[in-house]
N, C-alpha and C. Protein backbone atom coordinates (compact mmCIF):
# COMPACT_ATOMS: atom_id res chain seq x y z
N UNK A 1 9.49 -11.35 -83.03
CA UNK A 1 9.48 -9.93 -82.72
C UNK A 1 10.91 -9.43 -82.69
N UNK A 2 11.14 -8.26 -83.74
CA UNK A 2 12.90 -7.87 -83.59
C UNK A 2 12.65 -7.05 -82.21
N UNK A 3 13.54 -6.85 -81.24
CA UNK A 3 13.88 -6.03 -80.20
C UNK A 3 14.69 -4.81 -80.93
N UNK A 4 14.49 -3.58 -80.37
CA UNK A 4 15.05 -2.37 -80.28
C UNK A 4 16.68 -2.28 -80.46
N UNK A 5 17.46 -1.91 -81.27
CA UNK A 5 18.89 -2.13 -81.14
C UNK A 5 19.50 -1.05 -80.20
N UNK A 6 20.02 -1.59 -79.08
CA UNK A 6 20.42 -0.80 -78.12
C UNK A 6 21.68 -0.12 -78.43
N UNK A 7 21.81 1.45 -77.41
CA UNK A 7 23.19 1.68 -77.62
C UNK A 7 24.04 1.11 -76.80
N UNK A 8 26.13 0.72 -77.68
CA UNK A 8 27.01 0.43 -76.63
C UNK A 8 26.86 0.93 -75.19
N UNK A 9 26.69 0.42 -73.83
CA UNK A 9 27.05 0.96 -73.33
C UNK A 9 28.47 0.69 -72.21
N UNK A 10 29.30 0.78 -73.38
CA UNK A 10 30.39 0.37 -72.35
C UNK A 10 32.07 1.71 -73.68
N UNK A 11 32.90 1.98 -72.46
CA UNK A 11 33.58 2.28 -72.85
C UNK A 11 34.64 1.67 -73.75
N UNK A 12 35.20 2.13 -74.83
CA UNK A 12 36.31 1.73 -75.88
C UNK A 12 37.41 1.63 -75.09
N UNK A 13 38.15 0.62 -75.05
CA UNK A 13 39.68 0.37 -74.78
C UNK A 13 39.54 0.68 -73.05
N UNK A 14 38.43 0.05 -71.97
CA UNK A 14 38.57 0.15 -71.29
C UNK A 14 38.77 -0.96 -70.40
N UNK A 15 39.36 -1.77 -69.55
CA UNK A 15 39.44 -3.21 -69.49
C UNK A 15 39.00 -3.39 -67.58
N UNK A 16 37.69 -4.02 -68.31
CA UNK A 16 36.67 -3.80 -67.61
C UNK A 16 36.94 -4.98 -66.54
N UNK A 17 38.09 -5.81 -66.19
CA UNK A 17 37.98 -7.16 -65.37
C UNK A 17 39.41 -5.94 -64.73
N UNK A 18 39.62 -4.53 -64.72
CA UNK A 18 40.40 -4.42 -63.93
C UNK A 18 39.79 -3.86 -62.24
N UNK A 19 40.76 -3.54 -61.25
CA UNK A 19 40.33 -3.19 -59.88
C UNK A 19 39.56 -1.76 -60.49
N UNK A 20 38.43 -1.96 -59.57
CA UNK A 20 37.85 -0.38 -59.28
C UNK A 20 36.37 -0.54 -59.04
N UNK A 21 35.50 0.44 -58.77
CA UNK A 21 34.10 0.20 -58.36
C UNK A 21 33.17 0.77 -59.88
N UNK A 22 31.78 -0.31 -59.27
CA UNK A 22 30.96 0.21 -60.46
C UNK A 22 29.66 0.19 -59.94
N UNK A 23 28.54 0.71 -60.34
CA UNK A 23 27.26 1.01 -60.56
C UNK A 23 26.66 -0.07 -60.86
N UNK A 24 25.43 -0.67 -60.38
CA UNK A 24 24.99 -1.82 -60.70
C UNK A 24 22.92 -0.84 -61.17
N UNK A 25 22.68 -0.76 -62.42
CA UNK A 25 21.37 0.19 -62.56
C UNK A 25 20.39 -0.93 -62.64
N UNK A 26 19.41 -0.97 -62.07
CA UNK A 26 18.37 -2.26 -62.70
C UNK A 26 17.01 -1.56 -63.04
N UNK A 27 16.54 -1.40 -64.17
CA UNK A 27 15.38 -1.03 -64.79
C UNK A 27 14.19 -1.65 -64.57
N UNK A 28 13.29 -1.35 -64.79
CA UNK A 28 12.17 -2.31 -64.59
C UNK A 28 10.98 -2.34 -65.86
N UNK A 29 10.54 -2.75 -66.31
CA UNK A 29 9.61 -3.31 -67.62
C UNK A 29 8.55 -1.33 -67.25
N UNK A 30 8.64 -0.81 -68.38
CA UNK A 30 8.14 0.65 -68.55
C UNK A 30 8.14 1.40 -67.12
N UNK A 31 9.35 1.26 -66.73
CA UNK A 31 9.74 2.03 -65.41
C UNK A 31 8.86 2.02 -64.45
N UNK A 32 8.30 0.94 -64.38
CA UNK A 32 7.42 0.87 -62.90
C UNK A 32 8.20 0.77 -61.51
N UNK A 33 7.40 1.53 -60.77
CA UNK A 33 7.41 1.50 -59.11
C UNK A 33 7.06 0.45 -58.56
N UNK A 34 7.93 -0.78 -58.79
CA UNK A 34 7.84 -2.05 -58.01
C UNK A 34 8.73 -2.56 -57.30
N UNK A 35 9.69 -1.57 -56.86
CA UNK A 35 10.95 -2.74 -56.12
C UNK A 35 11.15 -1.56 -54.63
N UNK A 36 10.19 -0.88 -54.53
CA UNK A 36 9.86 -0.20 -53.07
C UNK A 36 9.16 0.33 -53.03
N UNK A 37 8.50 0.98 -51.72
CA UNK A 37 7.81 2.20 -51.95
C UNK A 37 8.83 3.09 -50.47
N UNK A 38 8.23 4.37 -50.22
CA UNK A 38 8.85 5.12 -49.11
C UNK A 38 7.89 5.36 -48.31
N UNK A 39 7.35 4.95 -47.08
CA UNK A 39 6.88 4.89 -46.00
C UNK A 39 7.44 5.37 -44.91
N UNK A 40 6.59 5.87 -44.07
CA UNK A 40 6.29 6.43 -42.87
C UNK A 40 7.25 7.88 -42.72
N UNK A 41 7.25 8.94 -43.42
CA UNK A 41 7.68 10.16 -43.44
C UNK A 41 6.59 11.33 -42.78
N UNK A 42 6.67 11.39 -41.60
CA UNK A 42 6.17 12.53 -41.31
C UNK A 42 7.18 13.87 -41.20
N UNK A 43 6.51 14.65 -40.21
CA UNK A 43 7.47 16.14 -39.94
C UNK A 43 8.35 15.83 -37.99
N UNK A 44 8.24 14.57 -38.07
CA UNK A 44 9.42 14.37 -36.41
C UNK A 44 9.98 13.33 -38.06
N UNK A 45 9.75 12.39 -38.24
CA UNK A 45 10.81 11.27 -38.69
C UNK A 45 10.87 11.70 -40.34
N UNK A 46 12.18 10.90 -40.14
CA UNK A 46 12.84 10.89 -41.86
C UNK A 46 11.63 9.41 -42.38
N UNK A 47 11.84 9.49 -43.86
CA UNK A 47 10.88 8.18 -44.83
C UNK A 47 11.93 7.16 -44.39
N UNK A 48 11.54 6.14 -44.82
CA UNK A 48 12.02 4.59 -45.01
C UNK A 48 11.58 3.83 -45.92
N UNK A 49 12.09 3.12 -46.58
CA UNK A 49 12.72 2.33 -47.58
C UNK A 49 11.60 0.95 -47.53
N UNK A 50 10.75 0.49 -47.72
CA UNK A 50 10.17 -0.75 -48.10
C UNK A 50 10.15 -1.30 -48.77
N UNK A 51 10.74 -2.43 -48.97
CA UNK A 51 11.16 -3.52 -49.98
C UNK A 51 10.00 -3.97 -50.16
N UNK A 52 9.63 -4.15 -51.75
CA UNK A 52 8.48 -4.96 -52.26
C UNK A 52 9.23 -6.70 -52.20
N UNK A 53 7.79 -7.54 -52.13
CA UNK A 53 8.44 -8.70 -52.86
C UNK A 53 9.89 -9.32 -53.92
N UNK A 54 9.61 -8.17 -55.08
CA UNK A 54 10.18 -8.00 -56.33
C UNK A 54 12.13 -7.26 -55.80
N UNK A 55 11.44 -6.43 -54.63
CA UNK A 55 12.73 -5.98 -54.10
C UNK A 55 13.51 -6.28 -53.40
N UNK A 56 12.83 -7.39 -52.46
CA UNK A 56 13.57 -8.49 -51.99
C UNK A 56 14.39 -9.14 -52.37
N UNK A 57 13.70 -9.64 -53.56
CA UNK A 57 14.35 -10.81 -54.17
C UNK A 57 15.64 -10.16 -55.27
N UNK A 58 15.98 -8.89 -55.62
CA UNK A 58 17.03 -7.77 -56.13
C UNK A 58 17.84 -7.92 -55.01
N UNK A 59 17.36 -7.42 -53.90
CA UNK A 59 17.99 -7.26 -52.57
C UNK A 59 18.98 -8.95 -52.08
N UNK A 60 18.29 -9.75 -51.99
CA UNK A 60 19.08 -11.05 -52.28
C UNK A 60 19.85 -11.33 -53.40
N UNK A 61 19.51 -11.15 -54.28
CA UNK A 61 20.74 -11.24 -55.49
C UNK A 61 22.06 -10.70 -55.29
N UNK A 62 21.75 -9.34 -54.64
CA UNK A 62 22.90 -8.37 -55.08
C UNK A 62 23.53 -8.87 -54.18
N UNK A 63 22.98 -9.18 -52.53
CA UNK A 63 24.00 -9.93 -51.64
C UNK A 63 24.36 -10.85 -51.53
N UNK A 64 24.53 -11.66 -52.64
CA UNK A 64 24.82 -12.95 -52.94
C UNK A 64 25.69 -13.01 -54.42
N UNK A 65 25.70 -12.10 -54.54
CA UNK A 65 26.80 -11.93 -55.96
C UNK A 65 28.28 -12.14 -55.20
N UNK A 66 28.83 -11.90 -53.75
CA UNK A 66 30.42 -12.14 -53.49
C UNK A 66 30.06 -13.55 -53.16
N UNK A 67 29.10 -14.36 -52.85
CA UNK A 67 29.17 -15.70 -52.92
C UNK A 67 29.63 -16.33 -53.97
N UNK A 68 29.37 -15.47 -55.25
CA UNK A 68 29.17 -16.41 -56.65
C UNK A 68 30.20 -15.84 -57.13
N UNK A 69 31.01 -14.97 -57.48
CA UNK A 69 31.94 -14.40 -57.69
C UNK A 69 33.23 -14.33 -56.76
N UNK A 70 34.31 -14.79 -57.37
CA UNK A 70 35.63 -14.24 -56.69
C UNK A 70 35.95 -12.71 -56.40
N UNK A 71 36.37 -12.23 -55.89
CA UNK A 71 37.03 -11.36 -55.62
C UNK A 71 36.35 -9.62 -55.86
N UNK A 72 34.76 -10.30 -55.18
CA UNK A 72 34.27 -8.83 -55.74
C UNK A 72 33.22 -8.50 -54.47
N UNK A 73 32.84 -7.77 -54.06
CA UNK A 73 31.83 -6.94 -53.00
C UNK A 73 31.01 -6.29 -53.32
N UNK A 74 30.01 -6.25 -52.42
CA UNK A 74 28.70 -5.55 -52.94
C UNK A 74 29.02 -4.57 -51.74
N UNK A 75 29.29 -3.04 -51.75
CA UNK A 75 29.25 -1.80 -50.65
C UNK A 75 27.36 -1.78 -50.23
């Protein structure tokens, strides 16, 4: 099966191992609603954030990327 030829997405002449912050986007297979849902929003409280299974395990990755990597942080 050929895959879709994606566009670049990275900037020309930009040198990407220098200091500065970035965006980490994670997609999901035909944009499904699987890595939370928003629970318990009434009219006294604000919603909250529920991690699916699937979002957990995102949620562990991402905080475990300055383990595996030198010199980098997850905000």
């Amino acid at each position: 099966m050929d895959l879709p030829k994606r566009k670049q997405n990275r900037l020309d002449n930009f040198d990407y191992s220098s200091d500065g912050a970035y965006y980490i986007t994670i997609c999901t297979s035909g944009r499904k609603k699987i890595l939370s849902e928003i629970v318990g929003a009434d009219t006294i409280r604000p919603c909250k954030t529920k991690l699916s299974q699937y979002g957990e395990i995102v949620d562990e990755a991402m905080n475990n990327i300055a383990n595996i990597y030198e010199n980098i942080s997850v905000d």
